[in-house]
N, C-alpha and C. Protein backbone atom coordinates (compact mmCIF):
# COMPACT_ATOMS: atom_id res chain seq x y z
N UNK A 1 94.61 105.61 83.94
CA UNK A 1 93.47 106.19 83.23
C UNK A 1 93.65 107.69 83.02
N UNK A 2 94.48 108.16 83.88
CA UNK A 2 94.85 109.46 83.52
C UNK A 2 95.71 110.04 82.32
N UNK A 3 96.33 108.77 81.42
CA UNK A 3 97.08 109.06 80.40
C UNK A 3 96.47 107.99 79.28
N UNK A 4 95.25 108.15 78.61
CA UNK A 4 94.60 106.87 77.60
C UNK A 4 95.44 106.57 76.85
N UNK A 5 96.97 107.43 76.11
CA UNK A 5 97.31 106.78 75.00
C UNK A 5 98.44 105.58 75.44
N UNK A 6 98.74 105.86 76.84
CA UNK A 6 99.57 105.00 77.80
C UNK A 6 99.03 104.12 78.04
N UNK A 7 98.05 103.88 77.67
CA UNK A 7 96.90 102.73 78.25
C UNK A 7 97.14 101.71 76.98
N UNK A 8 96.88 102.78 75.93
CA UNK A 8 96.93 102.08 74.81
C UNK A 8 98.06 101.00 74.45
N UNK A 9 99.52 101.65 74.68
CA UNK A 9 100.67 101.36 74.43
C UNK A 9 100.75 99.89 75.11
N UNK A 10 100.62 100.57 76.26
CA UNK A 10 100.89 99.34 77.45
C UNK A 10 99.72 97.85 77.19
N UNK A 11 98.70 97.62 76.65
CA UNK A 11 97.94 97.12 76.48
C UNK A 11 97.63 96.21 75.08
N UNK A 12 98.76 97.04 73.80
CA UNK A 12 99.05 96.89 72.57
C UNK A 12 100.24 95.93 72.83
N UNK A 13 101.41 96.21 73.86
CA UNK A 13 102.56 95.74 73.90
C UNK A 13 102.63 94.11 74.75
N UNK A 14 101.21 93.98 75.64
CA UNK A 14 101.17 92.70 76.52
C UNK A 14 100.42 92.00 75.30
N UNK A 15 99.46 92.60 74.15
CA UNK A 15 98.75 91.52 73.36
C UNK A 15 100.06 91.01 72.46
N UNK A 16 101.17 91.84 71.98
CA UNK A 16 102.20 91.27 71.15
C UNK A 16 103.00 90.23 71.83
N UNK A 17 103.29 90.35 73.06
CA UNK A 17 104.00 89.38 73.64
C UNK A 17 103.03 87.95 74.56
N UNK A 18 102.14 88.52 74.75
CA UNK A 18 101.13 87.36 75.27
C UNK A 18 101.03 86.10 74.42
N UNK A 19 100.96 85.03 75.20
CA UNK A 19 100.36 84.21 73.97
C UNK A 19 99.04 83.61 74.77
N UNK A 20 98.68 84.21 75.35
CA UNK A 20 97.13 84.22 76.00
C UNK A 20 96.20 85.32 75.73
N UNK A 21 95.23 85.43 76.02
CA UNK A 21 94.24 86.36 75.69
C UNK A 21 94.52 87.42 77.41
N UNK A 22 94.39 88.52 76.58
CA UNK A 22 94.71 89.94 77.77
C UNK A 22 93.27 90.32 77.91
N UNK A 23 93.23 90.74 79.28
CA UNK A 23 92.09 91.22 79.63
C UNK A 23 92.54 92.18 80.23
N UNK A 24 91.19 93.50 80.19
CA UNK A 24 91.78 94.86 81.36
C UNK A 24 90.66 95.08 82.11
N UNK A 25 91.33 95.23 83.09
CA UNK A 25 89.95 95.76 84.39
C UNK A 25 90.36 97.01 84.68
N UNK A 26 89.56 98.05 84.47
CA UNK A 26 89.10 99.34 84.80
C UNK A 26 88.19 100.31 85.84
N UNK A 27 88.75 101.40 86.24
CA UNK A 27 87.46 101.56 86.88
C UNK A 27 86.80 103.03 86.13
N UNK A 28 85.74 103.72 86.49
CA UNK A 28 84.75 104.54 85.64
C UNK A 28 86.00 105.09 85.10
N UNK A 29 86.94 106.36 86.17
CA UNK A 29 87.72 107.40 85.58
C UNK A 29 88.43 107.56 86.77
N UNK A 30 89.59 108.31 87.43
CA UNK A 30 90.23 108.52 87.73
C UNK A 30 89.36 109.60 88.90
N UNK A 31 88.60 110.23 88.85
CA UNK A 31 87.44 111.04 89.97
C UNK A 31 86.29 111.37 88.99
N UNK A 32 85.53 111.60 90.01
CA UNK A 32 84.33 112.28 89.01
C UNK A 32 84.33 113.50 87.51
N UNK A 33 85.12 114.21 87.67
CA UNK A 33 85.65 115.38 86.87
C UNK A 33 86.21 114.58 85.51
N UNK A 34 86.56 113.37 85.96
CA UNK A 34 87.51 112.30 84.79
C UNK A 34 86.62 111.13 84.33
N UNK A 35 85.74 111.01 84.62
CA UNK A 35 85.22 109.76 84.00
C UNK A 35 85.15 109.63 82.59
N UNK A 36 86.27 108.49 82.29
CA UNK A 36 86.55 108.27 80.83
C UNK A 36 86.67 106.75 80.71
N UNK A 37 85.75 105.99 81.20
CA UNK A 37 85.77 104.40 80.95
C UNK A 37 85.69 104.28 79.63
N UNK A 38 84.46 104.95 78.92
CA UNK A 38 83.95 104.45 77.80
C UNK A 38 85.39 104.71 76.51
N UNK A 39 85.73 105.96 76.83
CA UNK A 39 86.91 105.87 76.13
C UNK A 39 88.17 105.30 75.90
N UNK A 40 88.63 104.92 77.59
CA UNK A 40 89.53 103.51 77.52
C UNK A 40 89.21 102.43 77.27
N UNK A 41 87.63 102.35 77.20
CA UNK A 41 87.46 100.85 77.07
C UNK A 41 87.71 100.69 75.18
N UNK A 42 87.20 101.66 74.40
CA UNK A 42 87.84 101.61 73.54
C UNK A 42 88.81 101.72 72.60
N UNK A 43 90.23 102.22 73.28
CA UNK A 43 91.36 102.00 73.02
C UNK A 43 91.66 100.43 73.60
N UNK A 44 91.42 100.22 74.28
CA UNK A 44 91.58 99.02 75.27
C UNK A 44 91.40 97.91 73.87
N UNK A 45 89.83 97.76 73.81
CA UNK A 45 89.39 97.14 72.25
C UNK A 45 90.51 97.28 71.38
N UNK A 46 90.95 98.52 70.49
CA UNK A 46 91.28 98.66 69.33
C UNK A 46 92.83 98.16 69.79
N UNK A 47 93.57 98.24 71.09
CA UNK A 47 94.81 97.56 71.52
C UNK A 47 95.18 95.97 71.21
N UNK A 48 93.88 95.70 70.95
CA UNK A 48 93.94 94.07 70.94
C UNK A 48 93.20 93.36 72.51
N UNK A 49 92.68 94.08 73.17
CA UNK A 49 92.03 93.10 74.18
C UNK A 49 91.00 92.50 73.78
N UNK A 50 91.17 91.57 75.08
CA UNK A 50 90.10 90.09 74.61
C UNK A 50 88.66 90.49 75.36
N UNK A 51 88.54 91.36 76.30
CA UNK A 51 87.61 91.83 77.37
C UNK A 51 87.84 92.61 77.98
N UNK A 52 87.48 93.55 78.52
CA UNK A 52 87.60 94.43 79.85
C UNK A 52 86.28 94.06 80.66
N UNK A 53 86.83 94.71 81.94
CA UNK A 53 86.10 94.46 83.08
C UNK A 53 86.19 96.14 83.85
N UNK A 54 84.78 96.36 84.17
CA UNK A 54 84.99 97.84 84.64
C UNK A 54 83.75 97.89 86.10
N UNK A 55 84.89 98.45 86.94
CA UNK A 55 84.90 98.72 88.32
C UNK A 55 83.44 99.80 88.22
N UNK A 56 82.85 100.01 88.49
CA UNK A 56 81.47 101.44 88.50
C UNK A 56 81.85 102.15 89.52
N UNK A 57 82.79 102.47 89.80
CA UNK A 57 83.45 103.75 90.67
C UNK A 57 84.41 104.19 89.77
N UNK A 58 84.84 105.75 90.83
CA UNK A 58 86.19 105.68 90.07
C UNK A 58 87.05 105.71 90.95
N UNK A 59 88.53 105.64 90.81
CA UNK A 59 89.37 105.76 91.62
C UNK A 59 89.41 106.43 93.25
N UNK A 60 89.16 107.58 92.79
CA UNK A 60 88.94 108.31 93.94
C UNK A 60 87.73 108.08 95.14
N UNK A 61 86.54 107.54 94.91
CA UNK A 61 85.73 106.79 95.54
C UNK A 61 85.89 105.80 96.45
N UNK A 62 87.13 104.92 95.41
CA UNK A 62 87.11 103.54 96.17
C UNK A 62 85.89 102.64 96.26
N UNK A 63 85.20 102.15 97.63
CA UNK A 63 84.23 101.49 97.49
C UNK A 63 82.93 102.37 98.57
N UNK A 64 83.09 103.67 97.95
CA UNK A 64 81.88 104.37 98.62
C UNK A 64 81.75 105.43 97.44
N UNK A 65 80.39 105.84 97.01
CA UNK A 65 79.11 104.93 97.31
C UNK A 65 78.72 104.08 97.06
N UNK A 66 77.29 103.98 96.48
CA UNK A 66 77.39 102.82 95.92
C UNK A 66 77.49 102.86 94.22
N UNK A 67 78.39 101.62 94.04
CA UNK A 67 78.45 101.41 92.15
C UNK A 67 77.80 101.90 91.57
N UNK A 68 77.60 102.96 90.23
CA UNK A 68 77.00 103.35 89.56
C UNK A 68 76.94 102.46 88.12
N UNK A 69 76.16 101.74 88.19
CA UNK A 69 76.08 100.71 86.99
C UNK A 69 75.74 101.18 85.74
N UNK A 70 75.76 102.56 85.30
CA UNK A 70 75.29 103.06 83.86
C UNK A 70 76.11 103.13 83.46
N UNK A 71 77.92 103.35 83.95
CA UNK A 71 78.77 103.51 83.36
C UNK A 71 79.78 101.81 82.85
N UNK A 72 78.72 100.62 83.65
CA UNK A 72 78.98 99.44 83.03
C UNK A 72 78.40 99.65 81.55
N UNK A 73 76.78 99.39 81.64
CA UNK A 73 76.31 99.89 80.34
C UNK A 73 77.08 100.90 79.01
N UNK A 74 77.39 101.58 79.67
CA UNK A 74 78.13 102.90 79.08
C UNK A 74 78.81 102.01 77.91
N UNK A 75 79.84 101.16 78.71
CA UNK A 75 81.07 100.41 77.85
C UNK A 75 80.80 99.54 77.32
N UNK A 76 79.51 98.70 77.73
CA UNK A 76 78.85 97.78 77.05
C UNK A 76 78.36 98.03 75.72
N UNK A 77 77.75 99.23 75.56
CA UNK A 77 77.11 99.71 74.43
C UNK A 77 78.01 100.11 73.29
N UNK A 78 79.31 100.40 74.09
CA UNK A 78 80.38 100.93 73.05
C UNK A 78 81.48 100.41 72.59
N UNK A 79 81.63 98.81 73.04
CA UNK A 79 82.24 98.07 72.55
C UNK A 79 81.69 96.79 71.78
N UNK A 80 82.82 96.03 71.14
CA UNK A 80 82.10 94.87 70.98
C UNK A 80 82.72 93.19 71.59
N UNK A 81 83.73 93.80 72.32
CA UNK A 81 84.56 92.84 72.76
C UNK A 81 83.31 92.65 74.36
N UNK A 82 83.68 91.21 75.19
CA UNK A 82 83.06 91.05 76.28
C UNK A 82 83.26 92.33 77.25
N UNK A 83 82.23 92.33 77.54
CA UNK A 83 82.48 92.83 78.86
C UNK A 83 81.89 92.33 80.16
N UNK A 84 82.79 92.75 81.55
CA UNK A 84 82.37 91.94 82.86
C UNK A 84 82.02 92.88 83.82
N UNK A 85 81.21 93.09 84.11
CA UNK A 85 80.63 94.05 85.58
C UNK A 85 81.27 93.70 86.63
N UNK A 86 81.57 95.04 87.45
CA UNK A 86 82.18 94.61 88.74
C UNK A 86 81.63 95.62 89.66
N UNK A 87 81.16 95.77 91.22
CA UNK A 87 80.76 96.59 91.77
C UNK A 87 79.75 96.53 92.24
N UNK A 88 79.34 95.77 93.85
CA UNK A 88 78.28 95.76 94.91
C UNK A 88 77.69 94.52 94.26
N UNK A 89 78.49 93.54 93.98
CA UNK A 89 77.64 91.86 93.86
C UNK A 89 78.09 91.22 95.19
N UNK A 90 76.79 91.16 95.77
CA UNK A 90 76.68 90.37 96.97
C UNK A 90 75.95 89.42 97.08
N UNK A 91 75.07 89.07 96.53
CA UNK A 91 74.30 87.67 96.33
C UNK A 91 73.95 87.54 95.04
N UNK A 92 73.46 86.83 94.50
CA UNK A 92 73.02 86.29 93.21
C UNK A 92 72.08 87.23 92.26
N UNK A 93 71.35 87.33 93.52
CA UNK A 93 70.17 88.60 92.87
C UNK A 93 70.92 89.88 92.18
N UNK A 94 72.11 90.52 92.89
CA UNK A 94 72.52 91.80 92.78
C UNK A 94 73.53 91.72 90.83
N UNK A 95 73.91 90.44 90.87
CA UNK A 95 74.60 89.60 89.85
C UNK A 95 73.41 89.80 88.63
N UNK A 96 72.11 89.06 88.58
CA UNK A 96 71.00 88.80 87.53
C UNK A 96 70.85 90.54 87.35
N UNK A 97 70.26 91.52 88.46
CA UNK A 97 70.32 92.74 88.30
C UNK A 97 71.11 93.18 87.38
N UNK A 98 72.50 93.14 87.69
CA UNK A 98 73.89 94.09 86.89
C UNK A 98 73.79 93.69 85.36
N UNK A 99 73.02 92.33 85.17
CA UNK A 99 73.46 91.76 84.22
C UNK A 99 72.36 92.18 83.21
N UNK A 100 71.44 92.33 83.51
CA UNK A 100 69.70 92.57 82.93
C UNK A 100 69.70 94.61 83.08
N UNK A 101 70.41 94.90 84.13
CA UNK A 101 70.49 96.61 83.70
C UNK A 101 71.55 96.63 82.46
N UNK A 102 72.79 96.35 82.65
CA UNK A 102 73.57 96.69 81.76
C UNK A 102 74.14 95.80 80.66
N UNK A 103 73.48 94.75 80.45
CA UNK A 103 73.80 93.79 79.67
C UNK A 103 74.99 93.16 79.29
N UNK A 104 75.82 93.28 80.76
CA UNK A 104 77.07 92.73 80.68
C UNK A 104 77.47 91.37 80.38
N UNK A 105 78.68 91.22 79.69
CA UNK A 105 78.69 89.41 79.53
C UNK A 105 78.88 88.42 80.91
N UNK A 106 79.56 89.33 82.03
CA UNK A 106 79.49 88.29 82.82
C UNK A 106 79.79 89.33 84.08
N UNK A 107 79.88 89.02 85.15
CA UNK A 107 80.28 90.17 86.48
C UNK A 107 81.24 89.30 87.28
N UNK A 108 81.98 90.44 88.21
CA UNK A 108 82.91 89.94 88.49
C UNK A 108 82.84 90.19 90.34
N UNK A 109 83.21 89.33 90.98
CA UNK A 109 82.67 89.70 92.33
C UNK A 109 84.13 89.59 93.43
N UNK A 110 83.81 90.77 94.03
CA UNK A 110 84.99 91.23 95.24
C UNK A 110 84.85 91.12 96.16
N UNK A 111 84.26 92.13 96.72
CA UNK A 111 84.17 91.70 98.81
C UNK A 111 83.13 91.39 98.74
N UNK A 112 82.12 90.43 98.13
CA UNK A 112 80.90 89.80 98.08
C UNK A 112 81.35 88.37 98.55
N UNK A 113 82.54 87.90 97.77
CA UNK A 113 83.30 86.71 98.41
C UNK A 113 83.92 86.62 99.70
N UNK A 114 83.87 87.76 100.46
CA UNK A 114 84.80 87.68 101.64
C UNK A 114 84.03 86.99 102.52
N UNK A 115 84.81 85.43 102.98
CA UNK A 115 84.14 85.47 104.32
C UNK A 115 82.58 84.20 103.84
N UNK A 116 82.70 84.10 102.05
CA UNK A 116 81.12 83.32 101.51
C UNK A 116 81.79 83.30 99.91
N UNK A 117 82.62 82.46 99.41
CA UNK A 117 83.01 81.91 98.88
C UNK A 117 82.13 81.36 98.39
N UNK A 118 81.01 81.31 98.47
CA UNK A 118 79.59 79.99 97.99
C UNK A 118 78.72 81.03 97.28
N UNK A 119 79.58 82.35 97.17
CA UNK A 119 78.57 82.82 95.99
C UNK A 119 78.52 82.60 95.38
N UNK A 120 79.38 82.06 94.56
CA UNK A 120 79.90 82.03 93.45
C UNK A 120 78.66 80.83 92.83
N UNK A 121 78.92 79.51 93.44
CA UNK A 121 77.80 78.26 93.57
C UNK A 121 76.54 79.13 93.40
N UNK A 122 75.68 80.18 94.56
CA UNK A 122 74.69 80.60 94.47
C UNK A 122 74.61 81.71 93.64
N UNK A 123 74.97 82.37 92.23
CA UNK A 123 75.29 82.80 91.23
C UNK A 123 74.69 81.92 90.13
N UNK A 124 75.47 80.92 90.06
CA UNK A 124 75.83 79.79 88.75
C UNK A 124 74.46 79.21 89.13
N UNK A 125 73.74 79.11 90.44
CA UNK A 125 72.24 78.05 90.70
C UNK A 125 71.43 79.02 89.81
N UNK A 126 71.69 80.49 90.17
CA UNK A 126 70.51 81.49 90.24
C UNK A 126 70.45 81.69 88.60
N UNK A 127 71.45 81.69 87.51
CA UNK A 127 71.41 81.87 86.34
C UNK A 127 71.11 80.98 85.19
N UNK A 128 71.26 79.48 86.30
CA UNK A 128 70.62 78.32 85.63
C UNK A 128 69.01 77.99 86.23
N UNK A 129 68.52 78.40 87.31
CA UNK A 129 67.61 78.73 87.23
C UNK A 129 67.13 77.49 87.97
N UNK A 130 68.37 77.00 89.05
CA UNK A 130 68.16 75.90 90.02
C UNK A 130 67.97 76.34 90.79
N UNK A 131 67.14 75.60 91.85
CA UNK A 131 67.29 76.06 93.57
C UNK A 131 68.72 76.16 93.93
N UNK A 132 68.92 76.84 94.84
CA UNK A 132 69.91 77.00 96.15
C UNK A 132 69.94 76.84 97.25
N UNK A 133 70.79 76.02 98.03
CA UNK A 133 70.50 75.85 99.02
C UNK A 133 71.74 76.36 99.88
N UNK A 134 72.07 77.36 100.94
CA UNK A 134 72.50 77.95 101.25
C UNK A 134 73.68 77.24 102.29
N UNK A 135 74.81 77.43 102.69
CA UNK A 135 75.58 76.25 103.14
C UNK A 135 75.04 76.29 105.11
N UNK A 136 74.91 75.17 105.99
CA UNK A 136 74.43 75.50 106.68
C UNK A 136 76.21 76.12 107.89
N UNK A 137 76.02 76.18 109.09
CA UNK A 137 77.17 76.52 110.11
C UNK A 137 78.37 75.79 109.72
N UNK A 138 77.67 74.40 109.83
CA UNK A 138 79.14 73.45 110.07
C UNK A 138 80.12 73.63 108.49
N UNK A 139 79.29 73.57 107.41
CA UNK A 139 79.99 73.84 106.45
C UNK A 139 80.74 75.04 106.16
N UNK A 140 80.11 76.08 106.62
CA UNK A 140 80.48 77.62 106.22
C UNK A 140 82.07 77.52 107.15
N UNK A 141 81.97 76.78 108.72
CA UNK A 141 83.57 76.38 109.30
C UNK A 141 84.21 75.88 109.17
N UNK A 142 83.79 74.66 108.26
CA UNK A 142 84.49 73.50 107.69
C UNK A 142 85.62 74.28 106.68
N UNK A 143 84.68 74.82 105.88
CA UNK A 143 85.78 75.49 104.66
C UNK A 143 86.90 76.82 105.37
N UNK A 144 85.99 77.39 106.53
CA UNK A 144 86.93 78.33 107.09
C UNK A 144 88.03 78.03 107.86
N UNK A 145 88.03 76.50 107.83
CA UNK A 145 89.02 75.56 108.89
C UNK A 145 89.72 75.31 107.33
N UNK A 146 89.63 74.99 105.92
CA UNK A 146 90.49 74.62 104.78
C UNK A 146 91.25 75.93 104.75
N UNK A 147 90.49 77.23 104.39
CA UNK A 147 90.90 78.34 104.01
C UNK A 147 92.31 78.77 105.20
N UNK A 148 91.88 79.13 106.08
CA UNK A 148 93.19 78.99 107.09
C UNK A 148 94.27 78.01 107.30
N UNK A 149 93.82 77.05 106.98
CA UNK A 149 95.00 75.56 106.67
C UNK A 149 95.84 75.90 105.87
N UNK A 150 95.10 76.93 104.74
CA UNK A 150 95.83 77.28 103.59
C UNK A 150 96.73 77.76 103.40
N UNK A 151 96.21 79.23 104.41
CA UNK A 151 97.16 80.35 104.55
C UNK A 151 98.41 80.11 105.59
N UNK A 152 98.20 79.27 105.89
CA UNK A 152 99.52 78.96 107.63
C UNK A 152 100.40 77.35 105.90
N UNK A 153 99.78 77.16 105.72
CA UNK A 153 100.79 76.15 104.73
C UNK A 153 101.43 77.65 103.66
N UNK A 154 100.54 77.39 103.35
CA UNK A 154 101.87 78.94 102.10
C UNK A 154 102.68 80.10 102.66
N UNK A 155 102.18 80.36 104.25
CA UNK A 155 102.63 81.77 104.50
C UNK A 155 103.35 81.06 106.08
N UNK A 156 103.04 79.97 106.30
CA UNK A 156 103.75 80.16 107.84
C UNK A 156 102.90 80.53 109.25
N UNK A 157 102.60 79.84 110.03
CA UNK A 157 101.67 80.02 110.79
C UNK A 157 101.61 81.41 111.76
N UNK A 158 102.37 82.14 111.60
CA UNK A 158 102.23 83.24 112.61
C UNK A 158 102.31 84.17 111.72
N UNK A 159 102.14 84.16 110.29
CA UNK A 159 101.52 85.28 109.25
C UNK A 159 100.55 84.84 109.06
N UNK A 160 99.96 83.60 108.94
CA UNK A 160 98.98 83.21 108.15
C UNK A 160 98.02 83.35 109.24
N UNK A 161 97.70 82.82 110.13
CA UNK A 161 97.05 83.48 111.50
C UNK A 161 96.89 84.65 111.06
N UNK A 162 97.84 85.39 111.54
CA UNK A 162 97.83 86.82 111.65
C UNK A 162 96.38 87.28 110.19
N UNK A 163 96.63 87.00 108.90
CA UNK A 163 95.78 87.08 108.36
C UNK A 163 94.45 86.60 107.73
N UNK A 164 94.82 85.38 108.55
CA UNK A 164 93.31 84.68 108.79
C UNK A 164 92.43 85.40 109.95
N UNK A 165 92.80 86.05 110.78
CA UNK A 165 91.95 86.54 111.63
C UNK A 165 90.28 87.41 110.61
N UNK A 166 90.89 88.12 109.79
CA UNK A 166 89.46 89.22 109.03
C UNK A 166 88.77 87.92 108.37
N UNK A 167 89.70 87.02 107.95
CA UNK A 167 88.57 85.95 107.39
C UNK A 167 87.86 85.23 108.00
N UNK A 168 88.09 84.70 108.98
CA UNK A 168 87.52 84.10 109.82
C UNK A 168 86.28 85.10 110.09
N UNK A 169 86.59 86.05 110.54
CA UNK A 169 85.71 87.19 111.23
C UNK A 169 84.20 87.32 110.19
N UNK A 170 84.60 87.36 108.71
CA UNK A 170 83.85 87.37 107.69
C UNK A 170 82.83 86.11 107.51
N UNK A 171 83.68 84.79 107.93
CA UNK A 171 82.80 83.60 107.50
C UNK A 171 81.73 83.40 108.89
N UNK A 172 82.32 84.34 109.79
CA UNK A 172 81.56 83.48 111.00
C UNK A 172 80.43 84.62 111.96
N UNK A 173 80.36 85.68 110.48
CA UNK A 173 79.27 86.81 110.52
C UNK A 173 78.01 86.67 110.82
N UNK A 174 77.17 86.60 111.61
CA UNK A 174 75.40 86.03 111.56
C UNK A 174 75.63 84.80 112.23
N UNK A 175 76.71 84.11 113.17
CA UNK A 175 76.42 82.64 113.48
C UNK A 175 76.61 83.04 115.23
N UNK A 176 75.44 82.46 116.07
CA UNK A 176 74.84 82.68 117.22
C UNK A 176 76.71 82.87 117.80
N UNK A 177 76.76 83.76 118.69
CA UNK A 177 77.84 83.71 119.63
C UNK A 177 79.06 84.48 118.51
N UNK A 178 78.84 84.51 117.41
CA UNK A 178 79.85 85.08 116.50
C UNK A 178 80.64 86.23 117.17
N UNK A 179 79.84 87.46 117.91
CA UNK A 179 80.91 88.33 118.59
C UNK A 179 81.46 88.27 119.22
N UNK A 180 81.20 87.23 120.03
CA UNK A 180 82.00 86.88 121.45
C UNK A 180 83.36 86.11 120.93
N UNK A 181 83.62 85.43 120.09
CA UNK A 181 84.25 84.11 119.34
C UNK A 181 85.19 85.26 118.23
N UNK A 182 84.69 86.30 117.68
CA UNK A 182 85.45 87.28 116.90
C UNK A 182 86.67 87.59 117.94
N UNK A 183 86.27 88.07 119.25
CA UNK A 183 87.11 88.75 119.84
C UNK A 183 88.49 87.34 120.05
N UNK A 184 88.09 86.26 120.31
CA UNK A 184 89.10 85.42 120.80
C UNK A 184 90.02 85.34 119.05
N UNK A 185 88.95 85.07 118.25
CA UNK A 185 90.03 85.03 116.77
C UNK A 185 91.04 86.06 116.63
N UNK A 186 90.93 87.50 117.66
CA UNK A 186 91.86 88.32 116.84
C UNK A 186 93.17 88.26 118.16
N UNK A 187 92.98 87.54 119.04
CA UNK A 187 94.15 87.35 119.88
C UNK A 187 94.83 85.66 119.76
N UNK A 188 94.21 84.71 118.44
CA UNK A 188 94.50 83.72 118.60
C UNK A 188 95.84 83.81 117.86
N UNK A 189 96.73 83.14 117.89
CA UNK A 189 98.04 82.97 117.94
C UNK A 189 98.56 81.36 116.67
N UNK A 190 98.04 80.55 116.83
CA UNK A 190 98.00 79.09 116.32
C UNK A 190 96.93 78.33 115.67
N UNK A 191 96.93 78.01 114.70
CA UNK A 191 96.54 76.88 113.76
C UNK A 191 95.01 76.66 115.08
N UNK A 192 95.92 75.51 116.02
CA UNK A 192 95.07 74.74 116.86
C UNK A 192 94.19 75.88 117.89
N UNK A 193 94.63 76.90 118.44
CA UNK A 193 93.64 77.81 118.90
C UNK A 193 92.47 78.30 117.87
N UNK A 194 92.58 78.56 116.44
CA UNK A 194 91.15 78.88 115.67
C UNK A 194 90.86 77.76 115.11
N UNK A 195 91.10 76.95 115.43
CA UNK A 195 90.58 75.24 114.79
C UNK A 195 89.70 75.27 116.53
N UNK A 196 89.87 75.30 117.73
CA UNK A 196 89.01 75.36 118.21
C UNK A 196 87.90 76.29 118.73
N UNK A 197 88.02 77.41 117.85
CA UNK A 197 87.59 78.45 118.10
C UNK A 197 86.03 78.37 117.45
N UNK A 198 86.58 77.68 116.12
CA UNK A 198 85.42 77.56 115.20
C UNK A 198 84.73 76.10 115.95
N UNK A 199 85.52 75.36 116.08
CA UNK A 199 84.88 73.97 116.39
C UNK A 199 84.02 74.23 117.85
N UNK A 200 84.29 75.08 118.62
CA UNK A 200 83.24 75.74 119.51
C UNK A 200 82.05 76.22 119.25
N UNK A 201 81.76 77.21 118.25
CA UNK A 201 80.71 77.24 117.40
C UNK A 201 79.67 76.60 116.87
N UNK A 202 80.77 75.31 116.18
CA UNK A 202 79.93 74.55 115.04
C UNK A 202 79.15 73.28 116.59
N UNK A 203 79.56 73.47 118.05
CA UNK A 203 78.99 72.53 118.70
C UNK A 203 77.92 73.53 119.58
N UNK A 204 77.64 74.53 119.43
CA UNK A 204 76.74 75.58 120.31
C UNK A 204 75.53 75.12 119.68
């Protein structure tokens, strides 16, 4: 973001060779002194993208403070291609919000999923305008027992461990005994030690 016509190039050159639709995710500007979304977002457009998606920080921020959602709007107003909000969606509500302040086409959600993967479900209830019903213990471990299955099958069980530990830690946030049960997840070693770690839990 610090060089827009590089943005351009690079963004002109993936729509010529793509034979899919390109999308760019952005964030506001490069620091406060730089905020130039609205302007990449429209080179971005005139490059041939199919959508952008823009971060409401900027670089230098990271994920403190909190998202400034005018500069979603900002790009919304000044393009005509989709655009997707991204920045502090944590439940459904924060999603209908982003979407009704800045009239984005759709939002995009990050560490809102960590750890609750079922936002996504309680999103899609909240915009169709169904009840939700929230997943209870055994399910929220059930899937945290798939998700780790996952990572020890693709990565090998003494990486995949190794980085199943923060997830675990995430899904099993708010559930009675959770701190005590955190500490054993980050010294567990094997598949079968956090398969009973959680299955301890789901019988408390």
């Amino acid at each position: 973001m610090k060089s827009p016509d590089l943005c351009g190039k690079i963004i002109s050159g993936c729509v010529e060779k793509s034979a899919v639709p390109v999308t760019v995710k952005i964030r506001a500007g490069w620091d406060k002194s730089s905020v130039n979304c609205v302007e990449i977002a429209k080179i971005a457009e005139e490059a041939g993208a199919s959508a952008i998606c823009v971060h409401a920080r900027t670089r230098e921020q990271l994920y403190e403070p909190s998202a400034n959602w005018s500069y979603i709007k900002a790009v919304k107003d000044a393009v005509k291609i989709p655009v997707v909000g991204n920045g502090d969606i944590f439940c459904a509500e924060d999603a209908v919000n982003m979407m009704e302040y800045t009239c984005c086409d759709s939002v995009m959600v990050g560490r809102g999923a960590l750890g609750n993967p079922f936002i996504f479900d309680e999103i899609k209830h909240r915009l169709q305008g169904k009840p939700y019903t929230p997943p209870d213990i055994f399910e929220r471990i059930q899937v945290a027992k798939e998700h780790i299955s996952m990572l020890v099958s693709e990565k090998g069980e003494k990486v995949g461990i190794c980085e199943a530990r923060k997830h675990v830690s995430w899904y099993i946030k708010g559930i009675p005994s959770a701190a005590i049960a955190r500490r054993s997840v980050n010294f567990a070693t094997t598949l079968d030690e956090m398969f009973d770690i959680l299955d301890g839990l789901a019988s408390e």
